[in-house]
Each structure stands twice: as structure tokens, then as C-alpha cells.
C-alpha atoms as a PDB file:
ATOM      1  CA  UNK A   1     -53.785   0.368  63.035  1.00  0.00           C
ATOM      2  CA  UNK A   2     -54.046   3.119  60.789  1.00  0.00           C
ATOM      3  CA  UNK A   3     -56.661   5.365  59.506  1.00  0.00           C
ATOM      4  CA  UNK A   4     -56.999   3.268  56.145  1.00  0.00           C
ATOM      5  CA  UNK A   5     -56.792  -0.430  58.050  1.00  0.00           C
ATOM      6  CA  UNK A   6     -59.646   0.403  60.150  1.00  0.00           C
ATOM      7  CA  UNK A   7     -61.780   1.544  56.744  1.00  0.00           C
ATOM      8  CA  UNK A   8     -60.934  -1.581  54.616  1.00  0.00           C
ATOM      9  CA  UNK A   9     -62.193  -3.797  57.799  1.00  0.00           C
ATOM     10  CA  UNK A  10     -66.017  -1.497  57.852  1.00  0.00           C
ATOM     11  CA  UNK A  11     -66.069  -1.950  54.241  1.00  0.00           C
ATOM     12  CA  UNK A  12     -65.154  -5.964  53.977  1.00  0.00           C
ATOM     13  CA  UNK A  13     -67.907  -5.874  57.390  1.00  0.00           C
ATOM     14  CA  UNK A  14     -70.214  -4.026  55.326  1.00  0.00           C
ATOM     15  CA  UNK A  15     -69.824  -6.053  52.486  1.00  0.00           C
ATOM     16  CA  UNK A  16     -70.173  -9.126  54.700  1.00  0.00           C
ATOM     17  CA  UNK A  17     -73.871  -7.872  56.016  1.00  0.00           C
ATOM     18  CA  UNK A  18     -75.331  -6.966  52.763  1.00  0.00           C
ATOM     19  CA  UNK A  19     -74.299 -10.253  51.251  1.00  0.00           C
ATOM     20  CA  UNK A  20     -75.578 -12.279  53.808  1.00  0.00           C
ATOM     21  CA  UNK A  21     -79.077 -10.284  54.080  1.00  0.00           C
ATOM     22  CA  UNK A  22     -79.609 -10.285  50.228  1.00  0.00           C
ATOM     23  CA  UNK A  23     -78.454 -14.162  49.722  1.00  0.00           C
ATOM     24  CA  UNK A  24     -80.646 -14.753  53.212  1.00  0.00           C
ATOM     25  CA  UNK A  25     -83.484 -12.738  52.274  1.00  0.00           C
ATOM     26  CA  UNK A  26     -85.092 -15.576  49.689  1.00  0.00           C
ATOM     27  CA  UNK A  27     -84.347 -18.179  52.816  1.00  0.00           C
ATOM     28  CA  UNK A  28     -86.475 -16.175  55.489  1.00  0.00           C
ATOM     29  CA  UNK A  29     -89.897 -16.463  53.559  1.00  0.00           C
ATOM     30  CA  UNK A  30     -91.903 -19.034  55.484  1.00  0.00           C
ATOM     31  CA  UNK A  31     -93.822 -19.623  52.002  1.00  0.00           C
ATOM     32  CA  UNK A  32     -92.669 -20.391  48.655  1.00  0.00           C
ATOM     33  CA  UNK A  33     -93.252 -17.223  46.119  1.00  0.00           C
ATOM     34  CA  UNK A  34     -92.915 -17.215  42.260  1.00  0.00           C
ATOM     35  CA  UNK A  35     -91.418 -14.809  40.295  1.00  0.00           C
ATOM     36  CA  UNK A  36     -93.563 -12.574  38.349  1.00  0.00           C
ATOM     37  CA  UNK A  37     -94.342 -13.692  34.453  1.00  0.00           C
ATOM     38  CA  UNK A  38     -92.565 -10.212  33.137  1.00  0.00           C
ATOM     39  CA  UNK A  39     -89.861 -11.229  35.246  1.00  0.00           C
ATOM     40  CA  UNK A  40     -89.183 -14.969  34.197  1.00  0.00           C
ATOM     41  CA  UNK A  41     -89.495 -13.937  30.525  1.00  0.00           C
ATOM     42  CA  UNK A  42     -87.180 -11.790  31.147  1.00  0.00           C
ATOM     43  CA  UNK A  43     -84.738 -14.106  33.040  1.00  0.00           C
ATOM     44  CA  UNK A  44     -84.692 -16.467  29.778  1.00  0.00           C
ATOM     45  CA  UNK A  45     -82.189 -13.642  27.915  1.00  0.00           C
ATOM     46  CA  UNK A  46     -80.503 -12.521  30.854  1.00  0.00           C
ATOM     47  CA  UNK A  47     -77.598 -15.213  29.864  1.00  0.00           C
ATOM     48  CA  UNK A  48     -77.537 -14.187  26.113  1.00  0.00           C
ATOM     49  CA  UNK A  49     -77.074 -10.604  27.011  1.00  0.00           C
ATOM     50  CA  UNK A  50     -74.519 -10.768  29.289  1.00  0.00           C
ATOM     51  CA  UNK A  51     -72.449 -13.447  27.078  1.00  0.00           C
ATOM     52  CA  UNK A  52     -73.222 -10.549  24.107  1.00  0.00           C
ATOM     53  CA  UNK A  53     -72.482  -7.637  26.822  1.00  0.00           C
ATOM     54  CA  UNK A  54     -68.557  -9.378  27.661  1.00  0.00           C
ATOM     55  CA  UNK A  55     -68.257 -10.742  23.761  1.00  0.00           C
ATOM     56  CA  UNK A  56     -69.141  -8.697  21.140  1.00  0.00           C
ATOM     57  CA  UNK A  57     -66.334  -5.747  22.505  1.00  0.00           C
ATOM     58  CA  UNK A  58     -63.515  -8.367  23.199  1.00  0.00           C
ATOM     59  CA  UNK A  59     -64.510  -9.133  19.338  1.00  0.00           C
ATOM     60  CA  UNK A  60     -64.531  -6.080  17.218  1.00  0.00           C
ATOM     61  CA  UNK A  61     -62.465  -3.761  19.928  1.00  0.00           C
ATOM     62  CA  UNK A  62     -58.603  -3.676  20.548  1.00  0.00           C
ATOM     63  CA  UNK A  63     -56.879  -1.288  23.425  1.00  0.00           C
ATOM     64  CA  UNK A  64     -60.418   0.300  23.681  1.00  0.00           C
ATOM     65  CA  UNK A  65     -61.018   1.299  19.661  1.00  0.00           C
ATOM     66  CA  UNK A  66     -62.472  -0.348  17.346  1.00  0.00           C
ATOM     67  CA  UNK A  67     -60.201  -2.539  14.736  1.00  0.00           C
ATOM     68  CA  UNK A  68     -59.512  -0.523  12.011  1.00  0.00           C
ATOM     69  CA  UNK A  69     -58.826  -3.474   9.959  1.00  0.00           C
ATOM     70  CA  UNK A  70     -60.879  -6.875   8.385  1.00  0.00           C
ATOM     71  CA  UNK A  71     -57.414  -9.193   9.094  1.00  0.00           C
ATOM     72  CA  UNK A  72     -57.513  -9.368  12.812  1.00  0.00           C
ATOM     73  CA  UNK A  73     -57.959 -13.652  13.524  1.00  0.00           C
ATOM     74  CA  UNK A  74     -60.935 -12.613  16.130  1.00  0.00           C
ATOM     75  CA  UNK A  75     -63.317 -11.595  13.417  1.00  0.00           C
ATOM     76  CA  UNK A  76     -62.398 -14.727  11.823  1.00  0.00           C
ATOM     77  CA  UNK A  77     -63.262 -16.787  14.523  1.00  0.00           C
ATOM     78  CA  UNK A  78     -66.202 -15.154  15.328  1.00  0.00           C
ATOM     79  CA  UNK A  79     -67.355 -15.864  12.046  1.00  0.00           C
ATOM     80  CA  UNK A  80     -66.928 -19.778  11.977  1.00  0.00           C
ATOM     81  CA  UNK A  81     -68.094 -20.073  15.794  1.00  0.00           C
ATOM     82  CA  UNK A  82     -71.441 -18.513  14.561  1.00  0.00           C
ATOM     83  CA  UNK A  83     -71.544 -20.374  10.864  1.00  0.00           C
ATOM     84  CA  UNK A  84     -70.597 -23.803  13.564  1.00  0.00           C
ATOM     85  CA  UNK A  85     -73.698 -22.387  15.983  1.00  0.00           C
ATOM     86  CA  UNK A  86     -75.748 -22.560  12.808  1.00  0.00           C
ATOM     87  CA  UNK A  87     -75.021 -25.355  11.503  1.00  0.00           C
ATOM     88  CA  UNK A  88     -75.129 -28.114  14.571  1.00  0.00           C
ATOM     89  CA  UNK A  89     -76.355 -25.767  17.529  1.00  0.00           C
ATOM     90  CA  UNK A  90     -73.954 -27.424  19.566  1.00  0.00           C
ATOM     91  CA  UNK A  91     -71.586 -24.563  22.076  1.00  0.00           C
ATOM     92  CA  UNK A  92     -68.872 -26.686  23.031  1.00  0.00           C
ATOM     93  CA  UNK A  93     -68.241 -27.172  19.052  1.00  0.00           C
ATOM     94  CA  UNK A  94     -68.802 -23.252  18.458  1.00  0.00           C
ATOM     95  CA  UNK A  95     -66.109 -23.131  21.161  1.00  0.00           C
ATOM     96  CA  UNK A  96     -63.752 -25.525  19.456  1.00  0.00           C
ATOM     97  CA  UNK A  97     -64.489 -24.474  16.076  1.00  0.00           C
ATOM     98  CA  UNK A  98     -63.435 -20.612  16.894  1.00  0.00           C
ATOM     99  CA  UNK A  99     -60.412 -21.395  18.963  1.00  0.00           C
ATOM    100  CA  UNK A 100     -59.380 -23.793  15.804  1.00  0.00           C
ATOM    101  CA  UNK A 101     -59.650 -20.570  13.302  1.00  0.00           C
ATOM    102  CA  UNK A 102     -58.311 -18.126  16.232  1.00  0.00           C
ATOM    103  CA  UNK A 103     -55.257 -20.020  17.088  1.00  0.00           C
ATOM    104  CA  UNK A 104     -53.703 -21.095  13.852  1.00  0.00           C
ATOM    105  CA  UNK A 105     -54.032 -17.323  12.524  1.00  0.00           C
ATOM    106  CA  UNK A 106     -52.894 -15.417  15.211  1.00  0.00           C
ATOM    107  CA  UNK A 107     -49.924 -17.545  16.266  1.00  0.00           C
ATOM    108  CA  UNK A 108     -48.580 -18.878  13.203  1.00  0.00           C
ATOM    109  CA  UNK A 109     -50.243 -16.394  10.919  1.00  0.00           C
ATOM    110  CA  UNK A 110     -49.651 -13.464  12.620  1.00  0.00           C
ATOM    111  CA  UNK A 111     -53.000 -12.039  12.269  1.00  0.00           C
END
């Protein structure tokens, strides 16, 4: 083995440790413990901010700028998924309802 074999297997080992002690950790507690109030509240947005976080760039950015133009079929999309969000609060139709404006424009439109 060479130099760099030997340093991939300590890393994938380290890796290995930490995961287990920090997935482990909430399993060792003889007692059951509650997360702080701050900390629940604060759990309730975690998912919006993320889905925002991965999103909102895939959205309004192309090869790492910013569109420069209105006609790209994203912004479309983006636009009916939210007025569809709006209208019936239902995700799986936002879903549908943006991938039925994306597709049509981009593949047969060319936008």
C-alpha cells in the first residue's frame, strides 16, 4: 500500500467513529430529554430553508450568474408552482403543475 491508500482508510475509519458516536450519542441517555423551546421553533423552518437554500439558485442562476433574461422556462415554472401552492396548498400538484409549464417550454419551446 501506498502513502495515499493508507490515508483514505484513517479518513473512511475516522469518518466511521464520528458517525457512529454522534448517531449513538441520543441512544446512550438512560432518560428521555426534550429539546429546548428556541430549538423546536426553530426546527419547524429548518425544511423551508433548506428547500429555499437548494431552490431559489437552481431558479434564477445559470452556469453560476444570474439569468440575464425574463424567457428562461424555470422562471416560468416557478411562477405557476407558487400561483398552484396558492391556490390548493397541495406540493405534489405544485410539483406537477411546474414540471407541466417547465417541460413543454424548454423542450419544444426552446426556452
Amino acid at each position: 500500500m501506498n502513502g495515499t491508500d493508507v490515508w483514505t482508510l484513517c479518513v473512511i475509519a475516522g469518518l466511521a467513529v464520528v458517525t457512529v458516536i454522534t448517531r449513538g450519542f441520543f441512544l446512550m441517555s438512560n432518560q428521555a430529554w426534550q429539546l429546548p423551546r428556541w430549538a423546536q421553533r426553530g426546527l419547524q423552518y429548518a425544511p423551508i430553508a433548506a428547500l429555499s437554500a437548494v431552490v431559489i439558485p437552481e431558479v434564477v442562476m445559470s452556469h453560476g450568474e444570474l439569468i440575464a433574461t425574463w424567457q428562461d422556462a424555470r422562471l416560468f415554472a416557478a411562477l405557476a408552482g407558487v400561483l398552484a401552492y396558492r391556490l390548493k396548498r397541495n406540493v405534489l400538484l405544485t410539483i406537477v403543475v411546474g414540471m407541466g409549464v417547465y417541460l413543454p417550454l424548454h423542450l419544444i419551446v426552446g426556452i
